[in-house]
C-alpha atoms as a PDB file:
ATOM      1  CA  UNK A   1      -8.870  42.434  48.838  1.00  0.00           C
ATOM      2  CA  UNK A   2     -10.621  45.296  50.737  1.00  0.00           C
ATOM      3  CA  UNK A   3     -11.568  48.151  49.350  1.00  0.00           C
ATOM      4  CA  UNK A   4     -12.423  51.491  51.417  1.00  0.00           C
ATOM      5  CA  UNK A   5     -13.403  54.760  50.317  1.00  0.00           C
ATOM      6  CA  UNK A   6     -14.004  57.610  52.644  1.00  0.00           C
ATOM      7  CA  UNK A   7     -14.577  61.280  52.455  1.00  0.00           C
ATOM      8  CA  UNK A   8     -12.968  62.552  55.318  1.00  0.00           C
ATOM      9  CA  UNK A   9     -14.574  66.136  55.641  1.00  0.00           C
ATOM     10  CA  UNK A  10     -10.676  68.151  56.384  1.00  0.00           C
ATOM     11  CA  UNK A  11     -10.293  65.638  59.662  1.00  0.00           C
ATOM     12  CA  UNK A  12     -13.948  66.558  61.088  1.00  0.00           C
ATOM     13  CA  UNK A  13     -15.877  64.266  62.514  1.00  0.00           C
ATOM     14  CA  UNK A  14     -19.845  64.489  63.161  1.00  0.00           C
ATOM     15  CA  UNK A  15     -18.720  65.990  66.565  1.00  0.00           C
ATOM     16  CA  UNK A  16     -16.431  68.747  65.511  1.00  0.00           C
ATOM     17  CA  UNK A  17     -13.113  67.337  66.182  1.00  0.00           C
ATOM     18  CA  UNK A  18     -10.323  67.477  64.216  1.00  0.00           C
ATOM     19  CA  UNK A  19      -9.003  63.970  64.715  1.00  0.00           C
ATOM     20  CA  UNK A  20      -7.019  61.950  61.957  1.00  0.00           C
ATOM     21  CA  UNK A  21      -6.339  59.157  64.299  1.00  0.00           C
ATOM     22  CA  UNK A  22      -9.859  57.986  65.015  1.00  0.00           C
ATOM     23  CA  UNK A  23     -10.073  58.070  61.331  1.00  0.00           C
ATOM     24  CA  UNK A  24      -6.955  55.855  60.349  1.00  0.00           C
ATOM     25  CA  UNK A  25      -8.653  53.311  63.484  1.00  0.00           C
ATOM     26  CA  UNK A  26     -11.908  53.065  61.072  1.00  0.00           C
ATOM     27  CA  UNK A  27      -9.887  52.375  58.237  1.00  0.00           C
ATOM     28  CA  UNK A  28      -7.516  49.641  59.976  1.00  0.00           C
ATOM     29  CA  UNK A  29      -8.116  46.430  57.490  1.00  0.00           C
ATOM     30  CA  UNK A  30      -8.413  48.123  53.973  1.00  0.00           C
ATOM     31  CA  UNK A  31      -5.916  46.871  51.369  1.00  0.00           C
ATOM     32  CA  UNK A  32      -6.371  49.644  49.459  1.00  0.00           C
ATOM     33  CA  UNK A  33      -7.987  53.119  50.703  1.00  0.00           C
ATOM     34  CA  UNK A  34      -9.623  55.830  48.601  1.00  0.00           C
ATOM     35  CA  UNK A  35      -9.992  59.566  50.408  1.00  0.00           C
ATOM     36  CA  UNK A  36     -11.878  63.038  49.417  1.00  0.00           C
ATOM     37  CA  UNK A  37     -11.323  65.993  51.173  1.00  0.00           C
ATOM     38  CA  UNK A  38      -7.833  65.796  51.739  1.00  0.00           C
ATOM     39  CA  UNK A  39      -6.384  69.412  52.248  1.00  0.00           C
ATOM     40  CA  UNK A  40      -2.880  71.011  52.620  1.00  0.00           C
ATOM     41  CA  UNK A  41      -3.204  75.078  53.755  1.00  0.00           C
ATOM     42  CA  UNK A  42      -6.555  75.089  55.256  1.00  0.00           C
ATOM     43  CA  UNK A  43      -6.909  77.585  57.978  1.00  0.00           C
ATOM     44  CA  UNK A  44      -9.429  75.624  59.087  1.00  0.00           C
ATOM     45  CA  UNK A  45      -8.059  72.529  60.522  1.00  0.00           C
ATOM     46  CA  UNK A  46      -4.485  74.758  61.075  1.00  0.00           C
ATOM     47  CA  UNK A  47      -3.216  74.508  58.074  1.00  0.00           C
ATOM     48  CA  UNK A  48      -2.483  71.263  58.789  1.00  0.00           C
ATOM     49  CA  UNK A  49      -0.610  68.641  55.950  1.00  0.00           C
ATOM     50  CA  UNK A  50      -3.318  65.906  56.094  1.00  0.00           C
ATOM     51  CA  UNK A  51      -1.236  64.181  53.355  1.00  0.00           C
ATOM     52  CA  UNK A  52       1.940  63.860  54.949  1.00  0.00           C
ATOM     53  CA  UNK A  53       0.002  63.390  58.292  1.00  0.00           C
ATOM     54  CA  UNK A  54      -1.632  60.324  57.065  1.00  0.00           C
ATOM     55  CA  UNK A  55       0.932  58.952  55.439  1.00  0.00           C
ATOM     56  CA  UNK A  56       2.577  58.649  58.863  1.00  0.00           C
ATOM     57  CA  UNK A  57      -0.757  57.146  60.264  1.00  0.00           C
ATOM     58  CA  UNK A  58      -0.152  54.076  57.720  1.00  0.00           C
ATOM     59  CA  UNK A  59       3.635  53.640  57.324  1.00  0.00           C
ATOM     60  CA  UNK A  60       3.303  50.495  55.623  1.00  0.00           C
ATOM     61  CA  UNK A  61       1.287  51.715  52.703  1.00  0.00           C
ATOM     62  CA  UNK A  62       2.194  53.375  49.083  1.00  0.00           C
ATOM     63  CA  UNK A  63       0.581  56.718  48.896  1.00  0.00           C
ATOM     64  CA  UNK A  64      -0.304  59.171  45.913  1.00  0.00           C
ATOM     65  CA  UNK A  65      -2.172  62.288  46.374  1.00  0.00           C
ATOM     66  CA  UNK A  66      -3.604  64.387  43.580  1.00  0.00           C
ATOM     67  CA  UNK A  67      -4.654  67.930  44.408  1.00  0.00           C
ATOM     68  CA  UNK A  68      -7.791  69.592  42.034  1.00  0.00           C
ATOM     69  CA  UNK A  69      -7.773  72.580  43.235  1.00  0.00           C
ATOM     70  CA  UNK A  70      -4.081  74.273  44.600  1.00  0.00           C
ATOM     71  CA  UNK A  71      -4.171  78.288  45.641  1.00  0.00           C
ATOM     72  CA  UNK A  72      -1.567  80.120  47.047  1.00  0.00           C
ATOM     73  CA  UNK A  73      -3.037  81.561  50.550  1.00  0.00           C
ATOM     74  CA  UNK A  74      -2.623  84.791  52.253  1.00  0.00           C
ATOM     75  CA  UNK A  75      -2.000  85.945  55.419  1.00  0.00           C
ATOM     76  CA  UNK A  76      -5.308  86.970  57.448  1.00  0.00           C
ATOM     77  CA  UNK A  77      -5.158  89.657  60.212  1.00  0.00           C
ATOM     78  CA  UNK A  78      -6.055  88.366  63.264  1.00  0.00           C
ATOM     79  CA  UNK A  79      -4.690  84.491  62.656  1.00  0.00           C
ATOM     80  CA  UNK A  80      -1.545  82.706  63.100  1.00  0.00           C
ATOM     81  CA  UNK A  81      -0.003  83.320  59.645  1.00  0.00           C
ATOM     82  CA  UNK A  82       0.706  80.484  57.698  1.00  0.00           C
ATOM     83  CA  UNK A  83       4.614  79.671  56.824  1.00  0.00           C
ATOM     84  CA  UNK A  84       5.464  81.262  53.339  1.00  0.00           C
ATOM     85  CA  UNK A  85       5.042  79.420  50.391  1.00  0.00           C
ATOM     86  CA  UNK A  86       1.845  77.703  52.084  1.00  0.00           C
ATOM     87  CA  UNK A  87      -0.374  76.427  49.418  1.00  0.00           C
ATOM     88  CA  UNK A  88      -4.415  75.666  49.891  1.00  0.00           C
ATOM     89  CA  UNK A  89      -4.965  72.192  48.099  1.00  0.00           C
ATOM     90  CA  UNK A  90      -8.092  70.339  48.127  1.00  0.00           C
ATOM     91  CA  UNK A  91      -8.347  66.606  46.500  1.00  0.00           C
ATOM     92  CA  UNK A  92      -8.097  63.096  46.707  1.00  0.00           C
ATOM     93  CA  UNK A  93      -5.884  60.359  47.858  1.00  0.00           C
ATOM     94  CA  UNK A  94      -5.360  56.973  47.743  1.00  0.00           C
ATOM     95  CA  UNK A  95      -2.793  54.581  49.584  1.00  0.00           C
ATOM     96  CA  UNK A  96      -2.437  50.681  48.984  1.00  0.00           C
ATOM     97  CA  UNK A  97      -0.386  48.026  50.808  1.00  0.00           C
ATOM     98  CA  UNK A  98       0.924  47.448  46.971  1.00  0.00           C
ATOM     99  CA  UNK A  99       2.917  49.463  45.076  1.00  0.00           C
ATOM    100  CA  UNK A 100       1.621  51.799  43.104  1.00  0.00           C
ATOM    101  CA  UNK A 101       3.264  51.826  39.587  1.00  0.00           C
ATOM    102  CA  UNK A 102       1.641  55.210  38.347  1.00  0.00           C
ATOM    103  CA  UNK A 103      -0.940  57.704  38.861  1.00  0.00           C
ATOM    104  CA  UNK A 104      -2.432  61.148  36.883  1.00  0.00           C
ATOM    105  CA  UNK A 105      -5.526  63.350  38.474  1.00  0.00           C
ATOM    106  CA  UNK A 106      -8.228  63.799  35.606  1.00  0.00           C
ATOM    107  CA  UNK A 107      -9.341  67.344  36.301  1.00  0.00           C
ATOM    108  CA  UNK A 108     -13.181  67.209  35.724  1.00  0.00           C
ATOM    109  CA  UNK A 109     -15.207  69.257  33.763  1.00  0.00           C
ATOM    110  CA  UNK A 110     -17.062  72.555  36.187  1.00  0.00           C
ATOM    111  CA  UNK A 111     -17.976  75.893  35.213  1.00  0.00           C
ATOM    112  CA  UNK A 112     -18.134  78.681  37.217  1.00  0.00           C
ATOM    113  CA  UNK A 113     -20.512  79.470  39.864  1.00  0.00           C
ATOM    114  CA  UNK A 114     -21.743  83.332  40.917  1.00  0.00           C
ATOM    115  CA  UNK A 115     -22.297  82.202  44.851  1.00  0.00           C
ATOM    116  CA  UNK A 116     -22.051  78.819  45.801  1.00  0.00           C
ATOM    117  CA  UNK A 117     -18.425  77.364  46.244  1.00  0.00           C
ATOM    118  CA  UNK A 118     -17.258  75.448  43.083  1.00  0.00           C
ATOM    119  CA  UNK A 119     -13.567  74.048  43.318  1.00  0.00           C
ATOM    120  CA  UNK A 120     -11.895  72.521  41.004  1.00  0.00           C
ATOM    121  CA  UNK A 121     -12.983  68.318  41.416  1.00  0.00           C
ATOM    122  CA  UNK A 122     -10.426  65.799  40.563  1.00  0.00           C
ATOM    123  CA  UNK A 123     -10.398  61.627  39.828  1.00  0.00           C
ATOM    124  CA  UNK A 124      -6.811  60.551  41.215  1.00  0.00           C
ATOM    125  CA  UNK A 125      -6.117  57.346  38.892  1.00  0.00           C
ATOM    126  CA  UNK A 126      -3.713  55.176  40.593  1.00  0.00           C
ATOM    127  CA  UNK A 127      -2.395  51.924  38.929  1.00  0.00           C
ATOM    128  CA  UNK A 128      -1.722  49.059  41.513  1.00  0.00           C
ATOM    129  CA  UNK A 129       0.432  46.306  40.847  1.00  0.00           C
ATOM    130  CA  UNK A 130      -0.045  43.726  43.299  1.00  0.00           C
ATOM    131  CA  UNK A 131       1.155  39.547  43.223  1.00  0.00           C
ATOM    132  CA  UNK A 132      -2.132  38.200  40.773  1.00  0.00           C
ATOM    133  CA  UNK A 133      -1.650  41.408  38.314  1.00  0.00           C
ATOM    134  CA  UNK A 134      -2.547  45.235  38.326  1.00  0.00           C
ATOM    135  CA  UNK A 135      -5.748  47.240  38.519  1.00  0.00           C
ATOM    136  CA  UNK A 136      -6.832  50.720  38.669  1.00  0.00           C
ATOM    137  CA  UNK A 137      -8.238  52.433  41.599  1.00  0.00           C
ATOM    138  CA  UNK A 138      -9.785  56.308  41.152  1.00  0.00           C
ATOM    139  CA  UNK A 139     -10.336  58.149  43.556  1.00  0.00           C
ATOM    140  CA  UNK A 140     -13.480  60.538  42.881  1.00  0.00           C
ATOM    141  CA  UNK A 141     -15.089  63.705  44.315  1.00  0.00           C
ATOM    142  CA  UNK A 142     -18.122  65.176  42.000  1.00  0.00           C
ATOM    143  CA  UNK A 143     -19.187  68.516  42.112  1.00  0.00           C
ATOM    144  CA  UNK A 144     -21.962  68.888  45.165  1.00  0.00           C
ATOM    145  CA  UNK A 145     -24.233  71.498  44.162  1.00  0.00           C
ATOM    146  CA  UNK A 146     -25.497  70.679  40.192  1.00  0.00           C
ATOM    147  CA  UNK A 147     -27.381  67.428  39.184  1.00  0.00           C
ATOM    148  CA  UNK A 148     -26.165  68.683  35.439  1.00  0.00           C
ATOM    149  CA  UNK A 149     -22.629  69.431  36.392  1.00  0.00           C
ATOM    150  CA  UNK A 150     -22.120  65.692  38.097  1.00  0.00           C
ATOM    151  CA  UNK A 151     -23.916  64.285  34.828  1.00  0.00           C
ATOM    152  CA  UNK A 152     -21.037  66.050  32.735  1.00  0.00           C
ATOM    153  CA  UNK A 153     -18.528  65.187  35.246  1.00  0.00           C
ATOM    154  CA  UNK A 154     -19.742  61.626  34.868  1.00  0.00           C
ATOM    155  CA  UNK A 155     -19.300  61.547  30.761  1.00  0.00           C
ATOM    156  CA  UNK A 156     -16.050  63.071  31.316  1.00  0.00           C
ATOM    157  CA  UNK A 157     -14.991  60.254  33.755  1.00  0.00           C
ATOM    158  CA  UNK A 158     -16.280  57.656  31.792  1.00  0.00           C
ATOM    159  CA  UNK A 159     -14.867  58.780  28.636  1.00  0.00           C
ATOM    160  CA  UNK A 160     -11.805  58.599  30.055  1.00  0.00           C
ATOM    161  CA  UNK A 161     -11.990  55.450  31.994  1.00  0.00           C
ATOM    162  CA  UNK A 162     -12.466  53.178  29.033  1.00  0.00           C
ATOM    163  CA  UNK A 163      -9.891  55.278  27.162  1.00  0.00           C
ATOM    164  CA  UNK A 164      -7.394  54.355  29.838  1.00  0.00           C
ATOM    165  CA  UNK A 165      -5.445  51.731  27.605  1.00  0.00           C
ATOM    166  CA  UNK A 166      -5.541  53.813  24.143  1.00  0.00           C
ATOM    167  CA  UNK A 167      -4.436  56.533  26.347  1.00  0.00           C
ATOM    168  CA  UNK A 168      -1.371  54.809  27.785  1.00  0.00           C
ATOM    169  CA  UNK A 169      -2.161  56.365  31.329  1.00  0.00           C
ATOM    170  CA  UNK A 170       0.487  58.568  33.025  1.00  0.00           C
ATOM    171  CA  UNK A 171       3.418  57.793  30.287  1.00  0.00           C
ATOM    172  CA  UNK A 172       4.205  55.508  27.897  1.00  0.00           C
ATOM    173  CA  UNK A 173       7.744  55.051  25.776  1.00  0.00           C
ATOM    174  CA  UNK A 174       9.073  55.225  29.199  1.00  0.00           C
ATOM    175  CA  UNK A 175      12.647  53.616  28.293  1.00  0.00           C
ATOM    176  CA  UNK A 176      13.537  57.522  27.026  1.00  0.00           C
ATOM    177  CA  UNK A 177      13.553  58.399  30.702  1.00  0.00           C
ATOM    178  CA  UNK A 178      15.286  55.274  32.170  1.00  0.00           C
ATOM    179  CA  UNK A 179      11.771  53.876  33.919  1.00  0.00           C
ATOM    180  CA  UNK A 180       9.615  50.524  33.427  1.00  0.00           C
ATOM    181  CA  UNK A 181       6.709  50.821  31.089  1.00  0.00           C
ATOM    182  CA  UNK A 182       4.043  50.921  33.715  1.00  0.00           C
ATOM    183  CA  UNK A 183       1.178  48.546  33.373  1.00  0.00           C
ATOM    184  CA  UNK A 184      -1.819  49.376  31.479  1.00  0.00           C
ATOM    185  CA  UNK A 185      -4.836  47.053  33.210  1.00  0.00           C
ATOM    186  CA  UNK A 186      -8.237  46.943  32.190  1.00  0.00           C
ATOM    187  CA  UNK A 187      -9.795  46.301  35.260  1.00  0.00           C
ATOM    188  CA  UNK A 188     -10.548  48.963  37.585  1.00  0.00           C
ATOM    189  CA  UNK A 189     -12.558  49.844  40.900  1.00  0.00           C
ATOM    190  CA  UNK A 190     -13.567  53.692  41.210  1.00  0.00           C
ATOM    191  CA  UNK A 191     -14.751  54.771  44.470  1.00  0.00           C
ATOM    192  CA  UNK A 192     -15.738  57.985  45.994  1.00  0.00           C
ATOM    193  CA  UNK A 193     -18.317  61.007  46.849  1.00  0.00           C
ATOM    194  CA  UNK A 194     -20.241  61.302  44.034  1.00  0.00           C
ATOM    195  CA  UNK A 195     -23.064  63.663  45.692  1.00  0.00           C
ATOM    196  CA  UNK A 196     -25.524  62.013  43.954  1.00  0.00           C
ATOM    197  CA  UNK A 197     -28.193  59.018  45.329  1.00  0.00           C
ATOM    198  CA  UNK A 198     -29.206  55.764  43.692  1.00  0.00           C
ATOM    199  CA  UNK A 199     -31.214  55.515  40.748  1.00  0.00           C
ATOM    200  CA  UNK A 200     -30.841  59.709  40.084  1.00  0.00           C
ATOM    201  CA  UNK A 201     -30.273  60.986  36.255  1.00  0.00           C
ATOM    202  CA  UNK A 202     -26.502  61.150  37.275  1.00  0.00           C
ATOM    203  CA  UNK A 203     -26.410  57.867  38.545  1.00  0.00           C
ATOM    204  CA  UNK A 204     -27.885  56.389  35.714  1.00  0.00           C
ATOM    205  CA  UNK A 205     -25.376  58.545  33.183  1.00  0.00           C
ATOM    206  CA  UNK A 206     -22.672  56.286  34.573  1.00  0.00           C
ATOM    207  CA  UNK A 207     -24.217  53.158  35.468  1.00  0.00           C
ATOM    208  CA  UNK A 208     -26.899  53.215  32.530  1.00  0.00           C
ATOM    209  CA  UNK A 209     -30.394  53.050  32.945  1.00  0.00           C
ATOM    210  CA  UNK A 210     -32.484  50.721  33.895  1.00  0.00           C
ATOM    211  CA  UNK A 211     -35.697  49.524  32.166  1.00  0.00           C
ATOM    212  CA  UNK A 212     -38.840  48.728  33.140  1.00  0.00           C
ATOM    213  CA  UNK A 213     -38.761  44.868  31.532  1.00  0.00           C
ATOM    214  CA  UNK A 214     -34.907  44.000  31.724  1.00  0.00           C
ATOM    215  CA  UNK A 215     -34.086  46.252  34.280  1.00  0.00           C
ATOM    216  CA  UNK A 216     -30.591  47.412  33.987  1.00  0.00           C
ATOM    217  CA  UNK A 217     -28.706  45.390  31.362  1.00  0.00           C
ATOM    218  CA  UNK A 218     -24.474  44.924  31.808  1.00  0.00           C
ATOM    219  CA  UNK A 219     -22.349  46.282  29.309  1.00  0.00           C
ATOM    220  CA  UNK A 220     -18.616  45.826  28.243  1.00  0.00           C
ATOM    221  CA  UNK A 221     -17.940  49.214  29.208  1.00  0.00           C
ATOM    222  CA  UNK A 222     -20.295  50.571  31.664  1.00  0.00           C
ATOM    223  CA  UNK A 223     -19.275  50.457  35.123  1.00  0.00           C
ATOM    224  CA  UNK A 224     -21.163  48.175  37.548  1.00  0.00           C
ATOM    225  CA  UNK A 225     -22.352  49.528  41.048  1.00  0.00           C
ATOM    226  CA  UNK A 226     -21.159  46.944  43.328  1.00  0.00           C
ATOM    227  CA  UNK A 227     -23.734  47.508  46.060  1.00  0.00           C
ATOM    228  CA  UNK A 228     -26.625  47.147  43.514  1.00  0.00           C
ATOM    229  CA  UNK A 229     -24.795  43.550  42.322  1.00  0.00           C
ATOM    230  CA  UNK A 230     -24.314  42.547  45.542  1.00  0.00           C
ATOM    231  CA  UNK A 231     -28.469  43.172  46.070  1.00  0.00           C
ATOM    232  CA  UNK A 232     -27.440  45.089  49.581  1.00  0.00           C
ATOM    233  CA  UNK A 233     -29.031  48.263  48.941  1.00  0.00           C
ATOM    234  CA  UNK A 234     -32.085  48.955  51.810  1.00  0.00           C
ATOM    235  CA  UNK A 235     -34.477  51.149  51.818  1.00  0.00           C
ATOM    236  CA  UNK A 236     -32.497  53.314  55.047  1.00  0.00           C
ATOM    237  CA  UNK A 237     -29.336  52.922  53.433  1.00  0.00           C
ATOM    238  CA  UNK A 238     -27.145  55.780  54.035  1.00  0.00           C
ATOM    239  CA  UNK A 239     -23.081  57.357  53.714  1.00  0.00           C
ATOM    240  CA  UNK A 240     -23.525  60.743  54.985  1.00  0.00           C
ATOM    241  CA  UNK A 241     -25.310  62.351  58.029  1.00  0.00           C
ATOM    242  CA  UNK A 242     -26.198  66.067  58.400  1.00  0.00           C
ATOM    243  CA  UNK A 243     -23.723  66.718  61.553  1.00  0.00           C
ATOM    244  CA  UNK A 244     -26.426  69.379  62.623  1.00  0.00           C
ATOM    245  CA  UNK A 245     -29.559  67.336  61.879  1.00  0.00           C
ATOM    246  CA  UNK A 246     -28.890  63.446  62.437  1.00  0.00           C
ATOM    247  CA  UNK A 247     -32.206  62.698  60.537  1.00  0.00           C
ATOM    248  CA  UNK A 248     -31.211  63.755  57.508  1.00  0.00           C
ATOM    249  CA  UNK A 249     -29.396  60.975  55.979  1.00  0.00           C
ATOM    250  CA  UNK A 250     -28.354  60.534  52.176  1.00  0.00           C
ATOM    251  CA  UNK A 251     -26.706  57.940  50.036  1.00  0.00           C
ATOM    252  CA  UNK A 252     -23.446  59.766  48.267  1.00  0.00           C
ATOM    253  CA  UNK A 253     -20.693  57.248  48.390  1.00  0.00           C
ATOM    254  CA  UNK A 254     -20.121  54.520  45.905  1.00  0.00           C
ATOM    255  CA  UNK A 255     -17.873  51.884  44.681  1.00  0.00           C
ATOM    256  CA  UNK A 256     -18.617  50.812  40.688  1.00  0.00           C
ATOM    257  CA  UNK A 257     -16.356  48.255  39.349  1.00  0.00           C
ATOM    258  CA  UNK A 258     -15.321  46.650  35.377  1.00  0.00           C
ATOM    259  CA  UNK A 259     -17.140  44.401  34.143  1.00  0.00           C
ATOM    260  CA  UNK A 260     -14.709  42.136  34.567  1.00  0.00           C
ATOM    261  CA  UNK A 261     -14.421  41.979  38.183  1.00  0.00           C
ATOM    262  CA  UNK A 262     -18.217  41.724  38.623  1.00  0.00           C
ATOM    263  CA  UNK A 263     -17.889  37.704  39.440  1.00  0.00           C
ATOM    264  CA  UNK A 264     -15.100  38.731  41.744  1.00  0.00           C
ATOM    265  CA  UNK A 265     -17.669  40.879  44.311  1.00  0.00           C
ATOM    266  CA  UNK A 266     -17.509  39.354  47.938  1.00  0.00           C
ATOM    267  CA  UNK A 267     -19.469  42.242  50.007  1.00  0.00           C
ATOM    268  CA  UNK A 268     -20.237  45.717  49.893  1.00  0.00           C
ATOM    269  CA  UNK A 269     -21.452  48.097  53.305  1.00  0.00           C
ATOM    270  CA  UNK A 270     -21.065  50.954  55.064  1.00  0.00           C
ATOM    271  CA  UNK A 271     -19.702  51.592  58.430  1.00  0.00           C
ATOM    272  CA  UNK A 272     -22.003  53.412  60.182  1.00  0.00           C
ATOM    273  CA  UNK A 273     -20.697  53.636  63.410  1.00  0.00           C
ATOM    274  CA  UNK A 274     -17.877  55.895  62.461  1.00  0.00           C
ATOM    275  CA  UNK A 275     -18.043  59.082  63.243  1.00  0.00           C
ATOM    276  CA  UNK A 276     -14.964  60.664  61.637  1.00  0.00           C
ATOM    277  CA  UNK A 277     -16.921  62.751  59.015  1.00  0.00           C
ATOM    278  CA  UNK A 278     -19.746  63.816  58.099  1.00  0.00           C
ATOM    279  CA  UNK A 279     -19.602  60.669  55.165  1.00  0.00           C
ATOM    280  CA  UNK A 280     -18.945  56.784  56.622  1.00  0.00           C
ATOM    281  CA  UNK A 281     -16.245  54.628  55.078  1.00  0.00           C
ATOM    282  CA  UNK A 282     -17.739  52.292  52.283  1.00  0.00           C
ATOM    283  CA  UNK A 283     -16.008  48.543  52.524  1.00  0.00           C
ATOM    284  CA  UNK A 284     -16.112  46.725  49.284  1.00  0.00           C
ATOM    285  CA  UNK A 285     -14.152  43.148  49.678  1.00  0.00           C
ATOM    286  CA  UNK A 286     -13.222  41.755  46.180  1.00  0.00           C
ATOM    287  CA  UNK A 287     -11.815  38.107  45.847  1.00  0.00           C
ATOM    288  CA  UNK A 288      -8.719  36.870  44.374  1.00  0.00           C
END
């Protein structure tokens, strides 16, 4: 199975241009996709459905999208007006050549900010079901700004992760409302922006740190950065680009797996030669 994760930037690419195509060429392969940044409303791309848009880009995939943040938007002098009832929504999505069974958007933790811009950040959960059994895929977007609001974003997310089968995910008892009881899986793959770099105090609030004999020690529990157990982190590794200074490069995008699929890990990189966004599509291949 392939894995992708990409934080599409509202359709922007490193040159400006709004184009969803060239993105949906870089993804062309991925069994399962995981996208940030997907808007509905936004004056700046035109208002534009990117969900519905990119759906059509991949007719042969399930889709679920799960908006954090959702405004209603006004008119503005000066602009084509937006059709009434237009909406502003800002989150993630995630499609998958399998079904997808069920899905919730965990609404992480923020608090509010006096000048910066702090939406409301979201983990879409989606439950696959595929031939050899189901798994969960999140779809995750941390705040950008606060080292200490990612680190509580991270407990949050973790918290809630390994509560997934106690919880009983999106519904449970669902014979009252005429459905299948949806699968409950422990394995999952969570993938995303997390605006954070290797080996930072947010990092390590999720993945555990590591000490200075043992180094970092797996736990039943704890996810597992698949790049670091795959041993292809280098020292230039990178997943975004500054679009106005190509030199500065940072490591934001990550995939983190359950223990369990750990012995499962094929290859992890990142596409670099994209330039759809400001972020690069991560490819994580997982084996049956």
């Amino acid at each position: 199975m392939n894995f992708a994760s990409y934080n599409i930037q509202y359709g922007f690419g490193l040159d400006g241009r709004y184009d969803l195509p060239r993105i949906a060429r870089s993804l062309e392969g991925a069994d399962v996709i995981a996208l940030q940044e997907v808007t509905r409303g936004f004056s700046r791309n035109g208002f534009a459905d990117m969900v519905a848009d990119i759906a059509a880009l991949f007719p042969d995939y399930f889709w679920v999208y799960g908006p954090a943040c959702d405004m209603h938007v006004e008119p503005d002098q000066g602009t084509p007006a937006p059709a009434p009832g237009t909406r502003f929504q800002f989150g993630n999505m995630v499609l998958s050549r399998w079904p997808i069974a069920s899905t919730r958007t965990l609404l992480l933790p923020r608090s509010r900010t006096l000048s910066k811009i702090n939406p409301q950040r979201g983990a879409t959960e989606a439950v696959i079901t595929m031939p050899g059994g189901a798994f969960r895929v999140y779809s995750v977007h941390l705040d950008h700004v606060s080292p200490d609001e990612r680190i509580r974003q991270l407990q949050f997310l973790h918290a809630h992760i390994n509560a997934f089968v106690q919880e009983g995910g999106s519904l449970t008892g669902a014979a009252e409302f005429d459905l299948p009881e949806p699968p409950l899986p422990e394995d999952y793959v969570i993938l995303g922006d997390f605006n954070m770099e290797p080996e930072s105090p947010e990092y390590c609030a999720l993945a555990g740190a590591a000490g200075g004999y043992y180094g970092r020690v797996a736990r039943i529990g704890t996810p597992v950065d698949a790049f670091a157990a795959l041993e292809t982190y280098r020292l230039e590794s990178y997943s975004w680009m500054d679009p106005e200074d190509h030199g500065k490069r940072m490591h934001l995008d990550y995939c983190f797996v359950s223990c369990g699929l750990v012995s499962r890990l094929k290859s992890a990189r990142i596409d670099t030669q994209s330039v759809g966004s400001d972020h690069f599509p991560l490819w994580v291949e997982i084996g049956d």
